[in-house]
PDB file of N, CA and C in Angstrom:
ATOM      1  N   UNK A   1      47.776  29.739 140.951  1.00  0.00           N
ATOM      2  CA  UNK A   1      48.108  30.990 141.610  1.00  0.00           C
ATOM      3  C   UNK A   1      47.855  30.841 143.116  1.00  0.00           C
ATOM      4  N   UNK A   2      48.479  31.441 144.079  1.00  0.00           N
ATOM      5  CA  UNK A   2      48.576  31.116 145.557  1.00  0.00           C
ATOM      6  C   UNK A   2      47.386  32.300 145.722  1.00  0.00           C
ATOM      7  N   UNK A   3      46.505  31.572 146.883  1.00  0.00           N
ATOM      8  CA  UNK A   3      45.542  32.318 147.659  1.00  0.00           C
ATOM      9  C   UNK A   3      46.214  33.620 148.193  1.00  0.00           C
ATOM     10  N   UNK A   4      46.902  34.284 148.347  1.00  0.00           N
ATOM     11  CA  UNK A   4      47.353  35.344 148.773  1.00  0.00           C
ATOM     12  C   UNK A   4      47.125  36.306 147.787  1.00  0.00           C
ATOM     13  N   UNK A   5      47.970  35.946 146.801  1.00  0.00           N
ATOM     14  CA  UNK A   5      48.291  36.801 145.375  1.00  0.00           C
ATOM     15  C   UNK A   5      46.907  36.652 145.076  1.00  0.00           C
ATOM     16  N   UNK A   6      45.979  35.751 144.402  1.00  0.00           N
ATOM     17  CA  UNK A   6      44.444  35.666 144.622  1.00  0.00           C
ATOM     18  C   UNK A   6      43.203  36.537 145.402  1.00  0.00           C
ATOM     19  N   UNK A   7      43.443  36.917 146.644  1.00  0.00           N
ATOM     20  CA  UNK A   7      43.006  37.668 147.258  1.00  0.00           C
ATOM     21  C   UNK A   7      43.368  39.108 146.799  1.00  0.00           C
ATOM     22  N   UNK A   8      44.662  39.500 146.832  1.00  0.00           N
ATOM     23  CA  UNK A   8      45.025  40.760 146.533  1.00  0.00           C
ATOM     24  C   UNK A   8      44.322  41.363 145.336  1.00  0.00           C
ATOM     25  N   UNK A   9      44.792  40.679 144.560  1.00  0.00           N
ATOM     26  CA  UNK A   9      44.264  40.893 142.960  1.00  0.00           C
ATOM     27  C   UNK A   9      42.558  41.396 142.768  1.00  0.00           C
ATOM     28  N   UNK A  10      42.264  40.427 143.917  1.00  0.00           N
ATOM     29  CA  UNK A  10      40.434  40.366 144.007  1.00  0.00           C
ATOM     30  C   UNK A  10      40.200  42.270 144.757  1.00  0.00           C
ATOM     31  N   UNK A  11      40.986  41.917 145.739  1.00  0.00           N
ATOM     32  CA  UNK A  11      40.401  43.274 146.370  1.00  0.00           C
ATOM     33  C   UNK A  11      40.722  44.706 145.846  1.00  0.00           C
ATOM     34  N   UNK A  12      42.431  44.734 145.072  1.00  0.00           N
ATOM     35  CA  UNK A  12      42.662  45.982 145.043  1.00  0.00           C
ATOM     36  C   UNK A  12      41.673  45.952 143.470  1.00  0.00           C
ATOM     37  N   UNK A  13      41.713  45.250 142.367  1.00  0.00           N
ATOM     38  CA  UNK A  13      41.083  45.562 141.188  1.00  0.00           C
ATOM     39  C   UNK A  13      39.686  45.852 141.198  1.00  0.00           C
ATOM     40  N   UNK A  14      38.898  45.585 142.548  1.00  0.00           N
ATOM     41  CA  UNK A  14      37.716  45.590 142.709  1.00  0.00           C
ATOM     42  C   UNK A  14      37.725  47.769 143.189  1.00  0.00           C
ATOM     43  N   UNK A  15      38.791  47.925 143.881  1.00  0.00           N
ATOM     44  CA  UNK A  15      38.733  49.191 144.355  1.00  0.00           C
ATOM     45  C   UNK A  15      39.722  50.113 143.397  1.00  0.00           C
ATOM     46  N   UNK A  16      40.083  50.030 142.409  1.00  0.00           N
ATOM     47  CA  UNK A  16      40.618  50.645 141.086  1.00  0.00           C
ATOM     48  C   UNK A  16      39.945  51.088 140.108  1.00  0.00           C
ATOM     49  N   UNK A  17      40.154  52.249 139.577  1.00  0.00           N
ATOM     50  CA  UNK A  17      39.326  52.638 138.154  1.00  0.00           C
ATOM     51  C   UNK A  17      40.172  52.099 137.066  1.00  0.00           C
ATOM     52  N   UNK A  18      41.458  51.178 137.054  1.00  0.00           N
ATOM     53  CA  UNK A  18      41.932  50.935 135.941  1.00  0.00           C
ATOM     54  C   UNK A  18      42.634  49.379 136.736  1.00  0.00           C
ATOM     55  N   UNK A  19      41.212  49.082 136.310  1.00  0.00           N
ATOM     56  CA  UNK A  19      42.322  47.330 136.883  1.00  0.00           C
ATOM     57  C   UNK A  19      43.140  46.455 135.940  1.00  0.00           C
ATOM     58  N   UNK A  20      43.149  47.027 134.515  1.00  0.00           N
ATOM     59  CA  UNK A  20      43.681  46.291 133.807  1.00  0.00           C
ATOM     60  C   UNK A  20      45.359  46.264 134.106  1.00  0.00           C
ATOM     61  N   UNK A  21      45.737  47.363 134.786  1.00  0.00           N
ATOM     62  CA  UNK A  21      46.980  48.165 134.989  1.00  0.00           C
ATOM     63  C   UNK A  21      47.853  47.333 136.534  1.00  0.00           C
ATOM     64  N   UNK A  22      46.547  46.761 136.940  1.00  0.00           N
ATOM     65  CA  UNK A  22      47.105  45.648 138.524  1.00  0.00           C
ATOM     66  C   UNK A  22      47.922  44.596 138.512  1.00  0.00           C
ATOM     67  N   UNK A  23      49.303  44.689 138.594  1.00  0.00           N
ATOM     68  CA  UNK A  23      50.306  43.455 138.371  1.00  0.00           C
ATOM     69  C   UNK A  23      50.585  43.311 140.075  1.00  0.00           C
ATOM     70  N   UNK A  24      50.250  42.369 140.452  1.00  0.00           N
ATOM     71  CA  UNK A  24      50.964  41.208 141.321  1.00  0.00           C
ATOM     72  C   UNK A  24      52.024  40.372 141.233  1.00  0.00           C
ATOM     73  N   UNK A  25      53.479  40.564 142.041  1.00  0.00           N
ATOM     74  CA  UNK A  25      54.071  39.566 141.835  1.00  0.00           C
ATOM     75  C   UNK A  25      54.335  39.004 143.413  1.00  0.00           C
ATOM     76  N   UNK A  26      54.928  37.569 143.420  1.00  0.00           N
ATOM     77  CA  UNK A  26      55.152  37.228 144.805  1.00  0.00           C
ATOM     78  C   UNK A  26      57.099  36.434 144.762  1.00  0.00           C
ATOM     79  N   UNK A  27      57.113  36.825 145.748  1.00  0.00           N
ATOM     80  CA  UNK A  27      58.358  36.199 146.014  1.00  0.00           C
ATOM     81  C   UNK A  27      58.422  35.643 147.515  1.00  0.00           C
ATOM     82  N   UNK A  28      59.338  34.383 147.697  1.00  0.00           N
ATOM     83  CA  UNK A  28      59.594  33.711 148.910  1.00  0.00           C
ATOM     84  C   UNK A  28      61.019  33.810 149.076  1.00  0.00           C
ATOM     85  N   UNK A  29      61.251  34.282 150.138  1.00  0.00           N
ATOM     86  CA  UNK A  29      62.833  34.014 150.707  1.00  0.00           C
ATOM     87  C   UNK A  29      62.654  33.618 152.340  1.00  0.00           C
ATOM     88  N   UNK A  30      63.904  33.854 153.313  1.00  0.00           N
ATOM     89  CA  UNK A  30      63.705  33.162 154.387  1.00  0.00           C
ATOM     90  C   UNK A  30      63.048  34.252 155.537  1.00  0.00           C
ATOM     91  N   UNK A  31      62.710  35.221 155.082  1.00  0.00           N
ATOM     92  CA  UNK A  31      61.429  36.067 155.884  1.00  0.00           C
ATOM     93  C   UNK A  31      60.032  35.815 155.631  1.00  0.00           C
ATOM     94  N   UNK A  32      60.059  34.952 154.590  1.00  0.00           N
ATOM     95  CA  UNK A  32      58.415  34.903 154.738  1.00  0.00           C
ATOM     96  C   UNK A  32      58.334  35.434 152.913  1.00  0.00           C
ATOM     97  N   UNK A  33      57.367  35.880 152.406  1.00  0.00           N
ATOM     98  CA  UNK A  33      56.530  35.746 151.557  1.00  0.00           C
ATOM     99  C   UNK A  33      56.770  37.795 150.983  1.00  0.00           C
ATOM    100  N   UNK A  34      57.165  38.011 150.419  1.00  0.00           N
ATOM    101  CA  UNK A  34      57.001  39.558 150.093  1.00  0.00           C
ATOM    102  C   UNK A  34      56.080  39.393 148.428  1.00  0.00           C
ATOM    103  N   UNK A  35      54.549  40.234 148.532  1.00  0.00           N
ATOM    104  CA  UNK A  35      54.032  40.501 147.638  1.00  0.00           C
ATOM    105  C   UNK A  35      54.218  41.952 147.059  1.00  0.00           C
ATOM    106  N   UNK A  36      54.271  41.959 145.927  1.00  0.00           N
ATOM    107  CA  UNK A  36      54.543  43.679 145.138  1.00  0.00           C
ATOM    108  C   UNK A  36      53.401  44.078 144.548  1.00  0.00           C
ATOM    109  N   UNK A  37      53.122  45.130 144.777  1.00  0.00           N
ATOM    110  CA  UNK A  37      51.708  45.585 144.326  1.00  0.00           C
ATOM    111  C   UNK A  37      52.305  47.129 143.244  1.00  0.00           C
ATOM    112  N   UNK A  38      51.899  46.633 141.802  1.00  0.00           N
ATOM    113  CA  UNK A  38      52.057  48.194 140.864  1.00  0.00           C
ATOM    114  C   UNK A  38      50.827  48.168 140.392  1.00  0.00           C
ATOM    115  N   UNK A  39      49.847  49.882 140.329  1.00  0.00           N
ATOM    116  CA  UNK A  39      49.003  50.097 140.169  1.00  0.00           C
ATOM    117  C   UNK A  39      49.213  51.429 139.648  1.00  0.00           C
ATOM    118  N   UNK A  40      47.970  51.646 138.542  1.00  0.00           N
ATOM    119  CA  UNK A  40      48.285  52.818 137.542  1.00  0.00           C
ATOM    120  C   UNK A  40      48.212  54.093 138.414  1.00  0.00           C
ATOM    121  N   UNK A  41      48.487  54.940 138.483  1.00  0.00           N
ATOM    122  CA  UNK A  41      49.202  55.985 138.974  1.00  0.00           C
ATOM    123  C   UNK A  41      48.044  56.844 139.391  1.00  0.00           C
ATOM    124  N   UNK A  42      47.326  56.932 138.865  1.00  0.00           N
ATOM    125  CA  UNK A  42      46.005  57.459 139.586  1.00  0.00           C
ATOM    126  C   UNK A  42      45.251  56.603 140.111  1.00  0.00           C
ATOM    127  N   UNK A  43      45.400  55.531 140.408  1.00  0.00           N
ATOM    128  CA  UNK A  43      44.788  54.750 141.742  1.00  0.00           C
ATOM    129  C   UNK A  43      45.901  54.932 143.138  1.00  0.00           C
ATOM    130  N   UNK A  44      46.492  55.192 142.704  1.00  0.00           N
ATOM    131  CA  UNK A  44      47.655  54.925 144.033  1.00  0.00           C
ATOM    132  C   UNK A  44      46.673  55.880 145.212  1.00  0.00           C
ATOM    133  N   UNK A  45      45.952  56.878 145.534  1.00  0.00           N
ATOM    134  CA  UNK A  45      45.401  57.407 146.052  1.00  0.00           C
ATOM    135  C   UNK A  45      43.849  56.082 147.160  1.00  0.00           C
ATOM    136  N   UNK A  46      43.598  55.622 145.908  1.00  0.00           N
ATOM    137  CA  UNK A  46      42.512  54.747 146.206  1.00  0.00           C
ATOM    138  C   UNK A  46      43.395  53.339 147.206  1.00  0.00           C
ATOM    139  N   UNK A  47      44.495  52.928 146.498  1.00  0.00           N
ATOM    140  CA  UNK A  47      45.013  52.405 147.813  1.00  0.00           C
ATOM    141  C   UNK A  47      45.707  52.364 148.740  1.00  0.00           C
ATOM    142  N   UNK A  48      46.132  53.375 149.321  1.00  0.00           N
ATOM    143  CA  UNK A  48      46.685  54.240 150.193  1.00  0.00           C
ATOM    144  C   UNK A  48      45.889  54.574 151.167  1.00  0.00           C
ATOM    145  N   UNK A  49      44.535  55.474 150.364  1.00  0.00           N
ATOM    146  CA  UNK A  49      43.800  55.724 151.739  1.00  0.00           C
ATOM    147  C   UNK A  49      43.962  56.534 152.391  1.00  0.00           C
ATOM    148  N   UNK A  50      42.913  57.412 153.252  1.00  0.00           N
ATOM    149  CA  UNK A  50      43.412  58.341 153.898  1.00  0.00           C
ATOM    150  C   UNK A  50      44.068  57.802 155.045  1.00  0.00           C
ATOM    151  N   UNK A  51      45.315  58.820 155.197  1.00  0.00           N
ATOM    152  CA  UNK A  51      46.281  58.055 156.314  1.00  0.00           C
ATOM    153  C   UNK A  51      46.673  57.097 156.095  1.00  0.00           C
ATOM    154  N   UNK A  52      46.740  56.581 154.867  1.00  0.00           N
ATOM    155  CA  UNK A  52      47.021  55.063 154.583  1.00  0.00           C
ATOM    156  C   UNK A  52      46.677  53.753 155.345  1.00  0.00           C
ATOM    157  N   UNK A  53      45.244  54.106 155.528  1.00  0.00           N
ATOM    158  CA  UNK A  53      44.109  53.440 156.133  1.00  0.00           C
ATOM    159  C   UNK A  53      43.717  52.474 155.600  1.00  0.00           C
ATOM    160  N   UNK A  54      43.641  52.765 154.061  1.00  0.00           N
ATOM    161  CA  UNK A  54      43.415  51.488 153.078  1.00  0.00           C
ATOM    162  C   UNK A  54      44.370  50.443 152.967  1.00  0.00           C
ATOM    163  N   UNK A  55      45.428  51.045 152.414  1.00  0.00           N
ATOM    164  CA  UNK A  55      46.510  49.870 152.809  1.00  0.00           C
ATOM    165  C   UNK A  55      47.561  49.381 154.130  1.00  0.00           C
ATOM    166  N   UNK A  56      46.893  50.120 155.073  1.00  0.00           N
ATOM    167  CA  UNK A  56      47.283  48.878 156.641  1.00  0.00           C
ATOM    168  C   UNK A  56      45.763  47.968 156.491  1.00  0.00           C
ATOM    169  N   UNK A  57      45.133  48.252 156.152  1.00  0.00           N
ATOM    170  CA  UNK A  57      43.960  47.644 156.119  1.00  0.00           C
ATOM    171  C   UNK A  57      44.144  46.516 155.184  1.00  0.00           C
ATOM    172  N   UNK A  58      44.850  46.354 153.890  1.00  0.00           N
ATOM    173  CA  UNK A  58      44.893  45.293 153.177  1.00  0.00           C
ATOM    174  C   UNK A  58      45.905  44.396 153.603  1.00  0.00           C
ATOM    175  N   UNK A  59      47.561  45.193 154.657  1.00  0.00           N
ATOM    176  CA  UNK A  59      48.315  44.678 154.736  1.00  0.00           C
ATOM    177  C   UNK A  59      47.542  43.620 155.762  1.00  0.00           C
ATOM    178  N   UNK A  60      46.745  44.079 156.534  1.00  0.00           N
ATOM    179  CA  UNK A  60      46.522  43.415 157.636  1.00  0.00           C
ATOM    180  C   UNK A  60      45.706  42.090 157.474  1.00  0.00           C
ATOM    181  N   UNK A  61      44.990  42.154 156.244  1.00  0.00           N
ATOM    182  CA  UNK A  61      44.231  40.998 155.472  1.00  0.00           C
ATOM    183  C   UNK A  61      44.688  39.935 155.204  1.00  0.00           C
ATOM    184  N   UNK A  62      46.165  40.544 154.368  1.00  0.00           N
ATOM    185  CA  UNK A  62      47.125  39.934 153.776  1.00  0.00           C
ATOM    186  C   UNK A  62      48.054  38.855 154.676  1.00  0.00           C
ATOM    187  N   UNK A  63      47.852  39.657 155.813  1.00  0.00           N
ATOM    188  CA  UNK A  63      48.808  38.558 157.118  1.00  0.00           C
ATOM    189  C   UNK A  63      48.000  37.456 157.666  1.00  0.00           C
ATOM    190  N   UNK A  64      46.735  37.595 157.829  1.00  0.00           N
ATOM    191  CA  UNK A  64      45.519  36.693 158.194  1.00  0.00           C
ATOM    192  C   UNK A  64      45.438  35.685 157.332  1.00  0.00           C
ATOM    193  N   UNK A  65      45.551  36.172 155.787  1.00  0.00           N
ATOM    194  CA  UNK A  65      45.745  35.055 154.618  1.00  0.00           C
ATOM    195  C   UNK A  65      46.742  34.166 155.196  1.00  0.00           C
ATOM    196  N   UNK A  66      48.006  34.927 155.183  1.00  0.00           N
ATOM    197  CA  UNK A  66      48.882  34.393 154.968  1.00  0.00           C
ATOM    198  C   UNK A  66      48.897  33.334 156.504  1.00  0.00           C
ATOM    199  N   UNK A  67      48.775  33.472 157.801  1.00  0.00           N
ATOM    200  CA  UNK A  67      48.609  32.441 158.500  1.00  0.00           C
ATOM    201  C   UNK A  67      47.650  31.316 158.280  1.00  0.00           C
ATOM    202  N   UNK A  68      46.545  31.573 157.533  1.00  0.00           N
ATOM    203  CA  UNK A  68      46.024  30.568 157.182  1.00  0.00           C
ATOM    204  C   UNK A  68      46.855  29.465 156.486  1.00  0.00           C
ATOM    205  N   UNK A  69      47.948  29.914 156.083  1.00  0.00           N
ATOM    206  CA  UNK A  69      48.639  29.150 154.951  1.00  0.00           C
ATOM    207  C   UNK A  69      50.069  29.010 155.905  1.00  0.00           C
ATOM    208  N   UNK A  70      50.069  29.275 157.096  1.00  0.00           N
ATOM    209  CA  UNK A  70      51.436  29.223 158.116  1.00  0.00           C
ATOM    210  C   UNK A  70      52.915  30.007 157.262  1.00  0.00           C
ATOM    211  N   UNK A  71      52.625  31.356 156.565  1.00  0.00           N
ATOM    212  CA  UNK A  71      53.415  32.228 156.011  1.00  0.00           C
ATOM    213  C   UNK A  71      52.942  33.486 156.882  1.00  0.00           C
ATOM    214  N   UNK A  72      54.203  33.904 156.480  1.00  0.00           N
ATOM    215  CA  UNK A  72      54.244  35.417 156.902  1.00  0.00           C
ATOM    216  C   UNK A  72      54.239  36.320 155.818  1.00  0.00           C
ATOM    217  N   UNK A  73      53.200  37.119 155.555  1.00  0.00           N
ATOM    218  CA  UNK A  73      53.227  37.686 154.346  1.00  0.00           C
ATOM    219  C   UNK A  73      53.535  39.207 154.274  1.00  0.00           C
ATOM    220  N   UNK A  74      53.469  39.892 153.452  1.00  0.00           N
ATOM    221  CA  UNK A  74      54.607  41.509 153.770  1.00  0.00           C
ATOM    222  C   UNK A  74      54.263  41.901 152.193  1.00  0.00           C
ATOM    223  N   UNK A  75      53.568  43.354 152.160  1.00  0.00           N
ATOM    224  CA  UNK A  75      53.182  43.836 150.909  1.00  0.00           C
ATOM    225  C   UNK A  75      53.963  45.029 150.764  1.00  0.00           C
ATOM    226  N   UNK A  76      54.418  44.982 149.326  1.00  0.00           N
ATOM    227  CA  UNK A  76      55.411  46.120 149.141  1.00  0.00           C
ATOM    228  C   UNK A  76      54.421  47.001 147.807  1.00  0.00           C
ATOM    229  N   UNK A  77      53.938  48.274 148.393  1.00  0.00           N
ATOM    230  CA  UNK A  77      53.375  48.721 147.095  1.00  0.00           C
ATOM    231  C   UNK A  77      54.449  49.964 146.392  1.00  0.00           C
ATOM    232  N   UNK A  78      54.664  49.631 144.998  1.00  0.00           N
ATOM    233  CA  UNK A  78      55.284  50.616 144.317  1.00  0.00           C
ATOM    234  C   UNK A  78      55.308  51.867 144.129  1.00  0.00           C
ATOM    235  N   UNK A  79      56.038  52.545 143.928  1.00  0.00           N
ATOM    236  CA  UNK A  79      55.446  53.915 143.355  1.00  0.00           C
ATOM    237  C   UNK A  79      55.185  53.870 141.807  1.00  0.00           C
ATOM    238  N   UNK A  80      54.554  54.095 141.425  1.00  0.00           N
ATOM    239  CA  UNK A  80      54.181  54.161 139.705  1.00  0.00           C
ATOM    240  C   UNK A  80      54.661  55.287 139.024  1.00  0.00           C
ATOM    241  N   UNK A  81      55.322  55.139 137.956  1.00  0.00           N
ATOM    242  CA  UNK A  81      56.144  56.149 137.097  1.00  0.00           C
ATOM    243  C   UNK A  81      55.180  57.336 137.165  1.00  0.00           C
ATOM    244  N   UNK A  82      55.517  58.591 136.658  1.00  0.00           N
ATOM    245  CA  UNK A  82      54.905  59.765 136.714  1.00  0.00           C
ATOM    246  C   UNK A  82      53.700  59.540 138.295  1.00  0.00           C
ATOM    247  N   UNK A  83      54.176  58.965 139.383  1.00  0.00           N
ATOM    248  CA  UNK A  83      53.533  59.544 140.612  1.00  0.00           C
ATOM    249  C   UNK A  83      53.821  60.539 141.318  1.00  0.00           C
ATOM    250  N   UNK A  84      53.997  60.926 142.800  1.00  0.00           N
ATOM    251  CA  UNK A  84      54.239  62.212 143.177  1.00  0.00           C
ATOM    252  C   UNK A  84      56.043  62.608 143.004  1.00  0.00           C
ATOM    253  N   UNK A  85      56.368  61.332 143.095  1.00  0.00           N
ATOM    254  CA  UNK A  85      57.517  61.531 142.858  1.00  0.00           C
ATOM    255  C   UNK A  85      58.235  61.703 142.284  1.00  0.00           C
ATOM    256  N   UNK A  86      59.507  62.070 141.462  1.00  0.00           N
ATOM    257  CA  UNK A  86      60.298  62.083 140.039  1.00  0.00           C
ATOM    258  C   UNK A  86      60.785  60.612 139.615  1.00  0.00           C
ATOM    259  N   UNK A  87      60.743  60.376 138.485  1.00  0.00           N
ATOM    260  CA  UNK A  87      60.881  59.508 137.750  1.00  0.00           C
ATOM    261  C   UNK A  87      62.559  58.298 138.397  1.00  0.00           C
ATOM    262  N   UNK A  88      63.238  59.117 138.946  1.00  0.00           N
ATOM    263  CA  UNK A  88      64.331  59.048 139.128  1.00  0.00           C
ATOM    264  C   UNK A  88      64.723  58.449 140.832  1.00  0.00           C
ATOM    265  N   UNK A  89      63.669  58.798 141.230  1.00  0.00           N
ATOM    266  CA  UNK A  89      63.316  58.757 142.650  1.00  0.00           C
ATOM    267  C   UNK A  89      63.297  56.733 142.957  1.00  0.00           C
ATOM    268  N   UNK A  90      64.013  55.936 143.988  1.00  0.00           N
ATOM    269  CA  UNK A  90      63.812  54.724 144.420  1.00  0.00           C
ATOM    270  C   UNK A  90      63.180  54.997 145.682  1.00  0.00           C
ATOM    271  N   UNK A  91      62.292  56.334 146.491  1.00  0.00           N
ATOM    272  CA  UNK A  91      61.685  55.701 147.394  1.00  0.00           C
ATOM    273  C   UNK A  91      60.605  55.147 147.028  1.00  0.00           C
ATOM    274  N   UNK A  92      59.795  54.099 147.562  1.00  0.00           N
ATOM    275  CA  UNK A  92      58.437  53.875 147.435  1.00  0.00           C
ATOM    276  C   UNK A  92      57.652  54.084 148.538  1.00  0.00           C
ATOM    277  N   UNK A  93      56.590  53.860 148.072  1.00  0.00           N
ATOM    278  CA  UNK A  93      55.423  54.310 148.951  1.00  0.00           C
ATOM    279  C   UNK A  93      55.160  54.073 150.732  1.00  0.00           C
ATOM    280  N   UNK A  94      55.717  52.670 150.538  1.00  0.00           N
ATOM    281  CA  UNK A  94      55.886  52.248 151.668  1.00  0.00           C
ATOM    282  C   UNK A  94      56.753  53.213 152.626  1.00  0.00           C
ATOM    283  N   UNK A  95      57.948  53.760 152.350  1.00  0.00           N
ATOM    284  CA  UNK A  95      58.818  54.661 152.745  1.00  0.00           C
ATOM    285  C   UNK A  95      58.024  55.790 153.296  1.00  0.00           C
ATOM    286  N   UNK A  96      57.375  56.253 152.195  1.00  0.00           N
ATOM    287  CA  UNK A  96      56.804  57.633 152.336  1.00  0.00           C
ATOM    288  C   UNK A  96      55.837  57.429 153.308  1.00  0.00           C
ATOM    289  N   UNK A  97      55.410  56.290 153.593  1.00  0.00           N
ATOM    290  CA  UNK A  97      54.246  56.138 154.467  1.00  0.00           C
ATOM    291  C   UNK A  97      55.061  56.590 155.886  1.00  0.00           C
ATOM    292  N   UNK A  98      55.857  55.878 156.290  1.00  0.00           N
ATOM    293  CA  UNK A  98      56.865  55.538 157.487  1.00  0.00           C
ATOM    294  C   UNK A  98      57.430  56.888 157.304  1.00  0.00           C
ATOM    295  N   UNK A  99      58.033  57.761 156.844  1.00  0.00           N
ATOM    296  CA  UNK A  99      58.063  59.035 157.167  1.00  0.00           C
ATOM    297  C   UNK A  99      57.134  59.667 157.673  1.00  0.00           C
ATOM    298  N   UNK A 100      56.131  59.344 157.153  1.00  0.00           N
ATOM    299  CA  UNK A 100      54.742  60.445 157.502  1.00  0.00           C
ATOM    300  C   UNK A 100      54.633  60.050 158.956  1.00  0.00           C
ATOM    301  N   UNK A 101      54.676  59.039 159.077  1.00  0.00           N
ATOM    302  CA  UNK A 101      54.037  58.422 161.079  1.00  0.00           C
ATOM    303  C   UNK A 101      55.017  58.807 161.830  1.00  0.00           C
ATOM    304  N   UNK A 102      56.416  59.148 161.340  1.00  0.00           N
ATOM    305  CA  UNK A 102      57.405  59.678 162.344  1.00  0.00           C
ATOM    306  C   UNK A 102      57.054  61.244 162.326  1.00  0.00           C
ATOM    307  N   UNK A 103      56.750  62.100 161.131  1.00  0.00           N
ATOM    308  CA  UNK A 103      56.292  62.924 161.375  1.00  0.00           C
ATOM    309  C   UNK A 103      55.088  63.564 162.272  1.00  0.00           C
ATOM    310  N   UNK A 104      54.549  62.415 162.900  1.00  0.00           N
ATOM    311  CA  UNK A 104      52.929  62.581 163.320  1.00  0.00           C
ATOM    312  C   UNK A 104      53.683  63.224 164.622  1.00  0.00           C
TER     313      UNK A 104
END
C-alpha cells in the first residue's frame, strides 16, 4: 500500500467513531495522484471540521506526503448516501466546501 493512502487511513480512522466504514482508494493520471475518501455518514462532520478546518488540514498533510514521494497529491472526499444531501444529488463535499468560501 503507498505511504499516502497509509497515512490517510491512519489519521482519518483514528478521528472516526466508525472506522470500519473508511475506504480509501487512489488513482494516478497525468495530474498527479487523486485520493477518495468515503466515510460513514455521521463522521463526515468529524472530517470536515469546523469551516472545513479539518480537512484543509489533512489536504495539506496529504501534499507534504505526497512531495516526499515527488507526487502531487489531491483528496476528493465523498458525500455518503443518506448525508445532507439527497440520495440523487452528484455534488460532493468538496463542492459544497467551495461554495461556502465564495459565499464568505
Amino acid at each position: 500500500m503507498e505511504q499516502d493512502v497509509q497515512f490517510l487511513e491512519y489519521v482519518v480512522k483514528a478521528l472516526v467513531d466508525n472506522p470500519d466504514a473508511v475506504k480509501v482508494s487512489r488513482t494516478v493520471d497525468e495530474m498527479g495522484v487523486l485520493i477518495t475518501l468515503d466515510v460513514h455518514k455521521d463522521d463526515m462532520g468529524k472530517i470536515i471540521g469546523r469551516s472545513g478546518n479539518t480537512a484543509k488540514a489533512i489536504r495539506t498533510l496529504l501534499r507534504v506526503v505526497g512531495m516526499k514521494n515527488d507526487a502531487r497529491v489531491n483528496l476528493k472526499i465523498n458525500e455518503p448516501v443518506g448525508g445532507m444531501r439527497s440520495a440523487g444529488s452528484s455534488v460532493s463535499v468538496d463542492d459544497a466546501m467551495a461554495e461556502l468560501k465564495n459565499d464568505e
